[in-house]
C-alpha atoms as a PDB file:
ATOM      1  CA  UNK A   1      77.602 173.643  85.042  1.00  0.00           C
ATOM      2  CA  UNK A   2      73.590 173.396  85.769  1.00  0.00           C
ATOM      3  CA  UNK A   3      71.391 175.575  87.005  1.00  0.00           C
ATOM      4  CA  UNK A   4      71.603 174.988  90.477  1.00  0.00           C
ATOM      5  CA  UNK A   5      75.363 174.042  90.890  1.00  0.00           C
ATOM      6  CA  UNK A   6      76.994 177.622  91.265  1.00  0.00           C
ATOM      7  CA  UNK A   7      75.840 181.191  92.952  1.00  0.00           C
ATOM      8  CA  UNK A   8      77.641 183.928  92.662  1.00  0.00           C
ATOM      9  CA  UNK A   9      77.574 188.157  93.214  1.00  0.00           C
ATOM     10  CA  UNK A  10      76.275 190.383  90.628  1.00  0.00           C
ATOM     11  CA  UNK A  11      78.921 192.596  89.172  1.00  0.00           C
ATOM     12  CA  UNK A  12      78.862 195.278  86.701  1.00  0.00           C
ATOM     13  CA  UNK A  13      78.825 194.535  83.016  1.00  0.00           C
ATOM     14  CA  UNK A  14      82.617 194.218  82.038  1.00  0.00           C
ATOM     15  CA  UNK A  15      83.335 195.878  78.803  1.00  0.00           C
ATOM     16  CA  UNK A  16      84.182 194.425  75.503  1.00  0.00           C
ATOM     17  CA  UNK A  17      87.710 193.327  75.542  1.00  0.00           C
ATOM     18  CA  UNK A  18      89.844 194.038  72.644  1.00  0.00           C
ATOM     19  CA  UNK A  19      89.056 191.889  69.139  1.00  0.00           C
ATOM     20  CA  UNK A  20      91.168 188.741  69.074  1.00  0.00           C
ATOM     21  CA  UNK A  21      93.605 189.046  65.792  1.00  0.00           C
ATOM     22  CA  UNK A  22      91.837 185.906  64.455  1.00  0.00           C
ATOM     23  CA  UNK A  23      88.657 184.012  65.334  1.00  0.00           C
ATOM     24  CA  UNK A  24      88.163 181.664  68.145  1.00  0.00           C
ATOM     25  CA  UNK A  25      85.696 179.165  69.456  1.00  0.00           C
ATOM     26  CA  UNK A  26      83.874 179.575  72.705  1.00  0.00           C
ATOM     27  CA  UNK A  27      84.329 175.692  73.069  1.00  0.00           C
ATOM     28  CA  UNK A  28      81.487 175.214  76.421  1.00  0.00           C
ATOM     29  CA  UNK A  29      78.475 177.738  76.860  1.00  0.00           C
ATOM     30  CA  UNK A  30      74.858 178.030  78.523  1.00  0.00           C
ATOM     31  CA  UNK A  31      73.436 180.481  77.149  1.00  0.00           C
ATOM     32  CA  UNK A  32      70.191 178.633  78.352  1.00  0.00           C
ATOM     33  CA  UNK A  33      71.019 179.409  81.942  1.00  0.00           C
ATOM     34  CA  UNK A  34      70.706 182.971  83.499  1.00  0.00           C
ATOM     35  CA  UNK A  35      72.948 184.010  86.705  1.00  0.00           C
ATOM     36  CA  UNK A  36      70.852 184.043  90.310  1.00  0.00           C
ATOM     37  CA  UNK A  37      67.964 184.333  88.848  1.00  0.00           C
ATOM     38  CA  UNK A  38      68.563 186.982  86.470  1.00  0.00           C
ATOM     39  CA  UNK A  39      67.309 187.576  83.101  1.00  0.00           C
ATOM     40  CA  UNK A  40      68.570 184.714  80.487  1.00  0.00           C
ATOM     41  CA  UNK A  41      70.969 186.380  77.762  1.00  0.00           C
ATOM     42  CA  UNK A  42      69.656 188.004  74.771  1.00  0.00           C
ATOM     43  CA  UNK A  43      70.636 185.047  71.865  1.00  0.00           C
ATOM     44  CA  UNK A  44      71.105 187.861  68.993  1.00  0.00           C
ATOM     45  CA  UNK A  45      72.999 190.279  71.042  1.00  0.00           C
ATOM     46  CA  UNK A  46      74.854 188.207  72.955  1.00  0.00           C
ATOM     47  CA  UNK A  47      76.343 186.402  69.555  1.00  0.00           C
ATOM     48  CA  UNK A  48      76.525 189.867  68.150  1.00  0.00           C
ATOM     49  CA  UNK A  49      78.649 190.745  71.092  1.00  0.00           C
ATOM     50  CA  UNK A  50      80.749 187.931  70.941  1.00  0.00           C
ATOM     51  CA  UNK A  51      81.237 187.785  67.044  1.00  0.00           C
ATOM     52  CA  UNK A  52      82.727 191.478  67.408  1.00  0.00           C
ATOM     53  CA  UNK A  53      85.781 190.766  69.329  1.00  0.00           C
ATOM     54  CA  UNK A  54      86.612 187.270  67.591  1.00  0.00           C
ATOM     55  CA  UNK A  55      84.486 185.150  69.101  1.00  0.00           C
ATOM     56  CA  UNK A  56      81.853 183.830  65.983  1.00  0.00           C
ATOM     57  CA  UNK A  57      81.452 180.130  67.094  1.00  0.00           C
ATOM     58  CA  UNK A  58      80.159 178.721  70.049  1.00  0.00           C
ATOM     59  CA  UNK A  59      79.059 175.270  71.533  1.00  0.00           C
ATOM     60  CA  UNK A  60      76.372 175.864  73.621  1.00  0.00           C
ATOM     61  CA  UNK A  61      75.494 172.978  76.093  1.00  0.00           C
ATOM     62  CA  UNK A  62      72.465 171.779  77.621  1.00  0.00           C
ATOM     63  CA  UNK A  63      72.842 169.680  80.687  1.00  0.00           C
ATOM     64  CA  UNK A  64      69.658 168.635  81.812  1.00  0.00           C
ATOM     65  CA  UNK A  65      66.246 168.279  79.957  1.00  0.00           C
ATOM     66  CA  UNK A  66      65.210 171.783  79.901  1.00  0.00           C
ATOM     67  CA  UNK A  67      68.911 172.527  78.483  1.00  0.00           C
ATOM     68  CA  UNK A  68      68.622 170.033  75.936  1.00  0.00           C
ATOM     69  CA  UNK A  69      65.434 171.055  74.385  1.00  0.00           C
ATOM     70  CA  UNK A  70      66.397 174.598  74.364  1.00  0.00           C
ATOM     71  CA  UNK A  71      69.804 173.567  72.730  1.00  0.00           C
ATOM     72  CA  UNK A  72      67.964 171.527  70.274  1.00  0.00           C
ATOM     73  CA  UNK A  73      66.112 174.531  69.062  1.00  0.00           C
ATOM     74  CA  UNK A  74      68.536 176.868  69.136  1.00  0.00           C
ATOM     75  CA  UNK A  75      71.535 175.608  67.075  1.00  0.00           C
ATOM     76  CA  UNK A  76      68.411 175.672  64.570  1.00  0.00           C
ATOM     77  CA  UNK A  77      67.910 179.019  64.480  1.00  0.00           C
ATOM     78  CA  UNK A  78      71.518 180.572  65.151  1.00  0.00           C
ATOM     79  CA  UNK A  79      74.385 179.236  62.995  1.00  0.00           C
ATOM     80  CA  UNK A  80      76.939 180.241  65.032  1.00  0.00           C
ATOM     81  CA  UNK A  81      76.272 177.779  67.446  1.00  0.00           C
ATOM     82  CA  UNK A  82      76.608 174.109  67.706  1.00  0.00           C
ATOM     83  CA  UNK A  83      75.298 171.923  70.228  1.00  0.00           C
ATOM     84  CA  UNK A  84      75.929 169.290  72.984  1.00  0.00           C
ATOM     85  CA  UNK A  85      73.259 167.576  75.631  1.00  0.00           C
ATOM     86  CA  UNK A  86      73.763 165.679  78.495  1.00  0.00           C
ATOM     87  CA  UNK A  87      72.633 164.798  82.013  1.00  0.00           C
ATOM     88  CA  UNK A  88      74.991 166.596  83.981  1.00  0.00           C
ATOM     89  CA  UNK A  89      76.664 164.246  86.134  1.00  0.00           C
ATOM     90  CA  UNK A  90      74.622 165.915  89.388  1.00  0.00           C
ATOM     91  CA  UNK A  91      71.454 165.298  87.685  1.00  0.00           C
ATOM     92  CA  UNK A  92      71.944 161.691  87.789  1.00  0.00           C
ATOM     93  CA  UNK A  93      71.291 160.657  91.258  1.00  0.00           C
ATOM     94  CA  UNK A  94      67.928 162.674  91.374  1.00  0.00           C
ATOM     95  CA  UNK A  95      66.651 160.746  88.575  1.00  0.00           C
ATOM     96  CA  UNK A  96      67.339 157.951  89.902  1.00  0.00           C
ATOM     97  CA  UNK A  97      65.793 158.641  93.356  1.00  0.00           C
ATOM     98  CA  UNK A  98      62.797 159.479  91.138  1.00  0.00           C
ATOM     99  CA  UNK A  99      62.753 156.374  88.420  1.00  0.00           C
ATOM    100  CA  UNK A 100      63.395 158.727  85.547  1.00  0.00           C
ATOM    101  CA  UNK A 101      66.638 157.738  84.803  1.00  0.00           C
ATOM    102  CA  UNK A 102      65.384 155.641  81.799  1.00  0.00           C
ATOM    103  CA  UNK A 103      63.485 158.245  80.521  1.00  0.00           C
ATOM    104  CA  UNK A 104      65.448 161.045  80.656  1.00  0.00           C
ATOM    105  CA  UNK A 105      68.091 159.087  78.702  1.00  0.00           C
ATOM    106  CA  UNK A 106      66.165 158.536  75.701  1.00  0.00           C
ATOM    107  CA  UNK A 107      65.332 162.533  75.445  1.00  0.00           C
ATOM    108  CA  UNK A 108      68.859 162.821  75.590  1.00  0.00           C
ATOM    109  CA  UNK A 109      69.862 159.891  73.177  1.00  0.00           C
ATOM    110  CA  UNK A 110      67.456 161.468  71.064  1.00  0.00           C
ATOM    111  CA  UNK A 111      68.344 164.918  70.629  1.00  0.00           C
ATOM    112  CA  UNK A 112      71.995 163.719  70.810  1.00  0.00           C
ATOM    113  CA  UNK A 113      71.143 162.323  66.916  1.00  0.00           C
ATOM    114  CA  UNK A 114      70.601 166.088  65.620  1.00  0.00           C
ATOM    115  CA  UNK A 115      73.223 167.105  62.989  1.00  0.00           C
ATOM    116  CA  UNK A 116      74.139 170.251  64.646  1.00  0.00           C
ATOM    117  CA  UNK A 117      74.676 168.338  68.376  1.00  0.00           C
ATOM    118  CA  UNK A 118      78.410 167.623  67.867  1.00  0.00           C
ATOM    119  CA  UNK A 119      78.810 166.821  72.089  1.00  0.00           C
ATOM    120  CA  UNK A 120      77.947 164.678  74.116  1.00  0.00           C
ATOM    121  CA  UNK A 121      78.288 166.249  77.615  1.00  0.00           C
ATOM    122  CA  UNK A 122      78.484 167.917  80.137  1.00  0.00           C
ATOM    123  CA  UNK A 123      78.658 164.252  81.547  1.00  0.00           C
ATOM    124  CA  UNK A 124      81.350 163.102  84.328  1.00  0.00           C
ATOM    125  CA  UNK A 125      81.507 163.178  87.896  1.00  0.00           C
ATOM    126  CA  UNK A 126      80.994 165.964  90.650  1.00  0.00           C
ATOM    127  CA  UNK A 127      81.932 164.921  93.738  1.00  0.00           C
ATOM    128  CA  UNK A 128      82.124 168.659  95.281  1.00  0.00           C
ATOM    129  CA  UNK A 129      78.232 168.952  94.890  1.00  0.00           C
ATOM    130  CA  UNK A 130      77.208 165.295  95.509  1.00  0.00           C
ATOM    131  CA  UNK A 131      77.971 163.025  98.574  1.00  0.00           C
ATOM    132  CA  UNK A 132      78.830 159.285  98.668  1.00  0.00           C
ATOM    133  CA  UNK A 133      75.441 158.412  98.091  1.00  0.00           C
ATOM    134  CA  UNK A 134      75.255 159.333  94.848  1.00  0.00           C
ATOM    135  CA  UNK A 135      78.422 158.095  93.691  1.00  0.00           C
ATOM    136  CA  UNK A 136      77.247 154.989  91.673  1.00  0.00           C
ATOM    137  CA  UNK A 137      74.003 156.814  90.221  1.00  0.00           C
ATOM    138  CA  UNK A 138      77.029 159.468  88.617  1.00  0.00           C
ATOM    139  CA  UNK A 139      79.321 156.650  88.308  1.00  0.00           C
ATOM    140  CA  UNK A 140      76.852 154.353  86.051  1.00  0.00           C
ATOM    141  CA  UNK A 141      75.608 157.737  84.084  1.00  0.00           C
ATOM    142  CA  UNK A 142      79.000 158.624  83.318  1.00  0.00           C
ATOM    143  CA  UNK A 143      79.922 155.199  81.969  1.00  0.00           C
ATOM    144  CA  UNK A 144      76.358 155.776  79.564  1.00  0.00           C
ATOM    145  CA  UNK A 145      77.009 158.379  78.316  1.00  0.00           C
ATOM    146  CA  UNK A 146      80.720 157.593  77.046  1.00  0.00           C
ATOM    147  CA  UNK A 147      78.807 154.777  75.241  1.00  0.00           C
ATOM    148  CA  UNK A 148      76.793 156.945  73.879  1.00  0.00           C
ATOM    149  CA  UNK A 149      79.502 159.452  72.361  1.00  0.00           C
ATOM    150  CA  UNK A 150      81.021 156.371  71.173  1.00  0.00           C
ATOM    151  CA  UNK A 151      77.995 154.777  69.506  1.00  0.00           C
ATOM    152  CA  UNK A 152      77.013 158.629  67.414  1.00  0.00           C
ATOM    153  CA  UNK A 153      80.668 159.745  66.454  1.00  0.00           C
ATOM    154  CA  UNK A 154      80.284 162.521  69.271  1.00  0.00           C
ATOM    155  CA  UNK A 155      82.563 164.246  71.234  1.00  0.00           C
ATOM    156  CA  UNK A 156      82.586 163.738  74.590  1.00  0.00           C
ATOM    157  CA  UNK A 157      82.651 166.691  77.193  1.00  0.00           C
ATOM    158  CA  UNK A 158      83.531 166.067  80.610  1.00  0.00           C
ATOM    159  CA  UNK A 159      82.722 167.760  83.730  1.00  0.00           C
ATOM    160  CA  UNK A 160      85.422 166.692  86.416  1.00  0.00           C
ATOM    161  CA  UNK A 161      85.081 168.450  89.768  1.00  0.00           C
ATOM    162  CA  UNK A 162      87.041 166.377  93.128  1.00  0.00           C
ATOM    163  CA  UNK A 163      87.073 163.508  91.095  1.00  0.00           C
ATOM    164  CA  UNK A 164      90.045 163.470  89.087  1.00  0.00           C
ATOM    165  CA  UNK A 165      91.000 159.712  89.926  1.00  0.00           C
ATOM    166  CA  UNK A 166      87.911 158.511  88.937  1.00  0.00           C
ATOM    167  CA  UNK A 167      87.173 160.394  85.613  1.00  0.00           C
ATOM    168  CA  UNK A 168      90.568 158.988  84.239  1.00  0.00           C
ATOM    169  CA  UNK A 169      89.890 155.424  85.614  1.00  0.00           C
ATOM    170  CA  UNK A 170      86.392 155.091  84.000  1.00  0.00           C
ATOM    171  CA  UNK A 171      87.775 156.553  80.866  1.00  0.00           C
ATOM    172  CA  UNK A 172      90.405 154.025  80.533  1.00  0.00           C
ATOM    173  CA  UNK A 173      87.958 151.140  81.801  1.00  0.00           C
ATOM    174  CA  UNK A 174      85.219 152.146  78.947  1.00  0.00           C
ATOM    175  CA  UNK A 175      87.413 153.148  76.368  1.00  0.00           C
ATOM    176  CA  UNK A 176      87.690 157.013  76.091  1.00  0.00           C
ATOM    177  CA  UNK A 177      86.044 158.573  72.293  1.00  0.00           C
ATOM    178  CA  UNK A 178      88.260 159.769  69.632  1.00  0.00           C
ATOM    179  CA  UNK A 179      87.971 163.162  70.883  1.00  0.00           C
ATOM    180  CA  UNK A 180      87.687 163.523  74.675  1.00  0.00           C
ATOM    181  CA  UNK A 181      87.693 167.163  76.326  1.00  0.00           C
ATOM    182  CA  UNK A 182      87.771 167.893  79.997  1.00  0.00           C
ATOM    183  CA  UNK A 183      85.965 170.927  80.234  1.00  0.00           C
ATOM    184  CA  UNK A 184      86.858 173.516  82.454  1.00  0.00           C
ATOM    185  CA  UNK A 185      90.337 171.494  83.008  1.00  0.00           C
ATOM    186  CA  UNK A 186      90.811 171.915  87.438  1.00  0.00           C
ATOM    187  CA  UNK A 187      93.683 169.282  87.476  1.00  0.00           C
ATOM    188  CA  UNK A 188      97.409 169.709  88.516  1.00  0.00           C
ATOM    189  CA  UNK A 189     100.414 169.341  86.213  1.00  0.00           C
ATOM    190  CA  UNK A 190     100.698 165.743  86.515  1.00  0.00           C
ATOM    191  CA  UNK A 191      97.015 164.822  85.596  1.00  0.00           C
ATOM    192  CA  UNK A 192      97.809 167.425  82.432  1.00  0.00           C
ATOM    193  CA  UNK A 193     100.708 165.707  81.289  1.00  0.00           C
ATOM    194  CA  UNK A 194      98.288 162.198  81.952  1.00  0.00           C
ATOM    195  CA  UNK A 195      95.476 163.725  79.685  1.00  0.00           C
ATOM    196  CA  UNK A 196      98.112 164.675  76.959  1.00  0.00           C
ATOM    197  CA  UNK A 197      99.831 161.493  76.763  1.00  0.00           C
ATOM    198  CA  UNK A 198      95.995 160.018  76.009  1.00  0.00           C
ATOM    199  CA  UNK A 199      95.318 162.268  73.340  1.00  0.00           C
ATOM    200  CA  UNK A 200      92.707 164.127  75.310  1.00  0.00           C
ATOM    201  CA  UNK A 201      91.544 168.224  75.123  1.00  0.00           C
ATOM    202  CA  UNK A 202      91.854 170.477  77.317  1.00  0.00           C
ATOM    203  CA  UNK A 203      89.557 173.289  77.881  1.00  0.00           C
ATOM    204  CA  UNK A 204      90.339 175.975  79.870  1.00  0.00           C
ATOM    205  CA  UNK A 205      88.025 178.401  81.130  1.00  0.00           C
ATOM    206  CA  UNK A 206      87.998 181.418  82.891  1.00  0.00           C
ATOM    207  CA  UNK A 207      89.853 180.262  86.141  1.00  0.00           C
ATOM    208  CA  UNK A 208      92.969 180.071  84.483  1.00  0.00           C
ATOM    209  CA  UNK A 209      93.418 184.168  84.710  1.00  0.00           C
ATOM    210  CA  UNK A 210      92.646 184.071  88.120  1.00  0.00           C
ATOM    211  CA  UNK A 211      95.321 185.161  90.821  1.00  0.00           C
ATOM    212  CA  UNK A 212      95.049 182.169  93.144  1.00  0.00           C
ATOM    213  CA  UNK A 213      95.380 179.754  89.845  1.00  0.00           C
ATOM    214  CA  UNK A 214      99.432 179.100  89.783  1.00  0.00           C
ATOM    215  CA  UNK A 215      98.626 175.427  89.646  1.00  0.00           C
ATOM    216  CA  UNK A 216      96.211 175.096  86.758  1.00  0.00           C
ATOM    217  CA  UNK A 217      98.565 177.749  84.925  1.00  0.00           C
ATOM    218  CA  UNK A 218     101.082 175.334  85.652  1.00  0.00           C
ATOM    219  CA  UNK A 219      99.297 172.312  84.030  1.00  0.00           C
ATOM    220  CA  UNK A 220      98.167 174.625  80.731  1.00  0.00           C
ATOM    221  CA  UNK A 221     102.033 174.913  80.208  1.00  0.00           C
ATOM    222  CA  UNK A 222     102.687 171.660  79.695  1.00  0.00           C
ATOM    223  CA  UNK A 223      99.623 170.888  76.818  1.00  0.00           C
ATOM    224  CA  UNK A 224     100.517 171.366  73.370  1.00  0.00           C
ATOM    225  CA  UNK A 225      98.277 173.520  71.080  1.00  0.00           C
ATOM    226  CA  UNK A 226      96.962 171.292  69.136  1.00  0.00           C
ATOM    227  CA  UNK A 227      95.183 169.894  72.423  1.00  0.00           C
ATOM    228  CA  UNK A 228      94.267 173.156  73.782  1.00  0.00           C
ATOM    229  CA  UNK A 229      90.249 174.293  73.662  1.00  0.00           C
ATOM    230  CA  UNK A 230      89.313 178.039  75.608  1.00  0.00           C
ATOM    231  CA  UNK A 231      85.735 178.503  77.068  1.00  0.00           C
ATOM    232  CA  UNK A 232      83.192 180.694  79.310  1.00  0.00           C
ATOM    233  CA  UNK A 233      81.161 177.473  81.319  1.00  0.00           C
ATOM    234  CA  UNK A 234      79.728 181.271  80.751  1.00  0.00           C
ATOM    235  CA  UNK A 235      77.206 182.725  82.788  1.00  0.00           C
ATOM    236  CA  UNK A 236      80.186 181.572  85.651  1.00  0.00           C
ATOM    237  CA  UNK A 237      84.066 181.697  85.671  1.00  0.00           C
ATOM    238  CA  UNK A 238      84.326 185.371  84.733  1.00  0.00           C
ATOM    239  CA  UNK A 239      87.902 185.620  84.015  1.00  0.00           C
ATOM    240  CA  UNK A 240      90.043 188.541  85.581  1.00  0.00           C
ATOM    241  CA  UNK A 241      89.867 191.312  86.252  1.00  0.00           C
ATOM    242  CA  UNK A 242      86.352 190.942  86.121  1.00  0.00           C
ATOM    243  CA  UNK A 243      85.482 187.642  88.390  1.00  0.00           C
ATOM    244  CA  UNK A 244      82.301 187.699  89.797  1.00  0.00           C
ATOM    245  CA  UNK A 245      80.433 189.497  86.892  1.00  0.00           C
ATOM    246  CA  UNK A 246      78.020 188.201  84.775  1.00  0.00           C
ATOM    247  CA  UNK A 247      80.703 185.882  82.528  1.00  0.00           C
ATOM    248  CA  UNK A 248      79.281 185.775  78.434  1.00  0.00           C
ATOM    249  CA  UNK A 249      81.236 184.589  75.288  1.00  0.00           C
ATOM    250  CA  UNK A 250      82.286 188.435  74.663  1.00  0.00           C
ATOM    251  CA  UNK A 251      84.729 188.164  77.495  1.00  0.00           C
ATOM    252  CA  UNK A 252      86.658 184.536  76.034  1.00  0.00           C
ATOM    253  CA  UNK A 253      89.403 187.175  74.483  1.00  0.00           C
ATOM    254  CA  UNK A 254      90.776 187.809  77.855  1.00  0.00           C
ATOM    255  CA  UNK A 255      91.144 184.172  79.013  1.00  0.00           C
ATOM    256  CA  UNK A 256      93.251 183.949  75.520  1.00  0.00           C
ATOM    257  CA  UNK A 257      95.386 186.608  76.235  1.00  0.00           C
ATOM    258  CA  UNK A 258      96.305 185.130  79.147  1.00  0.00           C
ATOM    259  CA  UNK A 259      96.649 181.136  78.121  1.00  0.00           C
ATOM    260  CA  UNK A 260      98.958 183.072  75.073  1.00  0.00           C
ATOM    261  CA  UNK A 261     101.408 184.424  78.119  1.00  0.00           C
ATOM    262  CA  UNK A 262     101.743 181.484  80.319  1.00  0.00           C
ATOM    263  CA  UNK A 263     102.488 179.681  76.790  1.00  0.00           C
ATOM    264  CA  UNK A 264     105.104 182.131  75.626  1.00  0.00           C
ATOM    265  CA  UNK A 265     103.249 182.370  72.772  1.00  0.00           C
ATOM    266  CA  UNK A 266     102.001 185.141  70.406  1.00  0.00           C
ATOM    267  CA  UNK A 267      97.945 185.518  70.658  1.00  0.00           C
ATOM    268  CA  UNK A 268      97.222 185.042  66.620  1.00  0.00           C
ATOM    269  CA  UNK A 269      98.954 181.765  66.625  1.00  0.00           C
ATOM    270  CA  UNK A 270      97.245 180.468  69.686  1.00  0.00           C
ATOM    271  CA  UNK A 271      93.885 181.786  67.652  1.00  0.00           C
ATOM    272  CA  UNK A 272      94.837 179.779  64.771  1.00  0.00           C
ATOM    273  CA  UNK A 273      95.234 176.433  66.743  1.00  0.00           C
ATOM    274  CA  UNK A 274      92.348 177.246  68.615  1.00  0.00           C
ATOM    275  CA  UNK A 275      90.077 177.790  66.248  1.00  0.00           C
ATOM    276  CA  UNK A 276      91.660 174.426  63.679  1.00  0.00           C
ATOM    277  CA  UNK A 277      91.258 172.518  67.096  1.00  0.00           C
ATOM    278  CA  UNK A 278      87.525 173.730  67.157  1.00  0.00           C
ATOM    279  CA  UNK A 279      86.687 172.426  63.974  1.00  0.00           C
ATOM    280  CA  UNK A 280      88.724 169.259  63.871  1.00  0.00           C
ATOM    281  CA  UNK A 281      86.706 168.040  67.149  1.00  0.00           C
ATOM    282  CA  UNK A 282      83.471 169.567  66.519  1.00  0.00           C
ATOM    283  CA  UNK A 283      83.196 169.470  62.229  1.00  0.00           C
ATOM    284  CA  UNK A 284      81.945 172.749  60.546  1.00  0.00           C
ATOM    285  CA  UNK A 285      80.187 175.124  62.035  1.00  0.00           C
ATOM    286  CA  UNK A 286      78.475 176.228  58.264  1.00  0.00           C
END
């Protein structure tokens, strides 16, 4: 997500879910980005918030420059949070319209190097947002920055929206990282069962709870739990019953709750794999 790639309504502050059993990761955050124009979150209270119901870790994610230097500071100052910096794939044809493209890639190579950015991403391709035009310019950035995962021992995050196809073909054509997660997973059964069979994560976000979701609850019963990762994309996704409110990392519980049912299984196993997945990908959070 970026700042200018989703609008929404205001709702009313959900409240606090119940506390998960056992702690959890919020695997993809931006807590750098505020909701139409709104305030940006609070950093103390919003971890505070989300450490109280189970959620102590998060990865938050800076997608363009402004994203990445806040991340950079950030993970700094709060332990709880690791980081990961790309150029979000509809960033990529404006820089190149403009000449930055160079540029802005060495800011992000750079701050990719910090100890405490495990991810490399959100990188991929959006082709909801973008027209054929800027196809190649996302194509070319995506392709970068799987090098670029590669070449630091990251994890790669990818941001796949209408372009299914061609996220798994340049994946296979470049050679996919050891750990690969499609954030915010929006594909069917079939590309699920694809993704598994590569060894890819799957992070599922808010959307999963909601009513009109049958197919992407479909797909999240077919991925085992060892390749299962939950998120916000928070200050967007708001899962139900609350969709269209403000979304934060306090709310991940719910989205849990419900990946537990359509697995058929209890909530403080699916904790425990989500949280060992967590760490396995990303390394320690201390």
């Amino acid at each position: 997500m970026s700042k200018r790639h989703e609008t929404g309504h205001h709702g009313g502050r959900p409240p606090a879910p119940d506390r998960l059993p056992l702690p959890v990761v919020d695997n993809h955050t931006h807590l750098d980005i505020s909701r139409d124009g709104g305030p940006l979150p609070d950093l103390t209270a919003t971890i505070a918030e989300a450490s109280a119901v189970g959620v102590d870790r998060m990865v938050q994610i800076g997608c363009d420059l402004d994203g990445a230097r806040f991340t950079e500071r950030v993970i700094d100052e709060h332990p709880q949070l690791l980081g990961g910096v790309a150029l979000h794939p509809n960033e990529a044809p404006a820089l190149a319209e403009r000449g930055e493209t160079d540029a802005a890639r060495a800011e992000i190579e750079r701050i990719a190097q910090h100890p405490r950015v495990r991810v490399v991403g959100e990188t991929g391709l959006d082709y909801f947002r973008t027209g054929p035009e800027g196809v190649a310019a996302q194509q070319d950035s995506f392709r970068w920055h799987i090098d670029l995962a590669k070449r630091l021992g990251k994890a790669l995050q990818i941001h796949d929206r209408d372009s299914h196809d061609d996220v798994l073909r340049i994946l296979a054509e470049e050679g996919a990282p050891e750990h690969t997660v499609l954030h915010c997973f929006s594909g069917d059964i079939e590309m699920a069962r694809e993704c598994v069979r590569r060894g890819y994560l799957l992070s599922f976000a808010g959307t999963v709870t909601f009513k009109n979701a049958r197919e992407l609850r479909n797909a999240l019963s077919v991925v085992p739990l060892d390749q299962l990762l939950v998120e916000t994309d928070a200050p967007y996704l708001t899962p139900s019953p609350h969709r269209g409110a403000t979304n934060a990392p306090y709310l991940v519980p719910l989205t849990v709750r419900a990946m537990a049912a359509v697995l058929n299984t209890d909530v403080p196993t699916l904790c425990e794999n989500l949280s060992a997945t967590s760490e396995r990908v990303y390394g320690p959070w201390a």
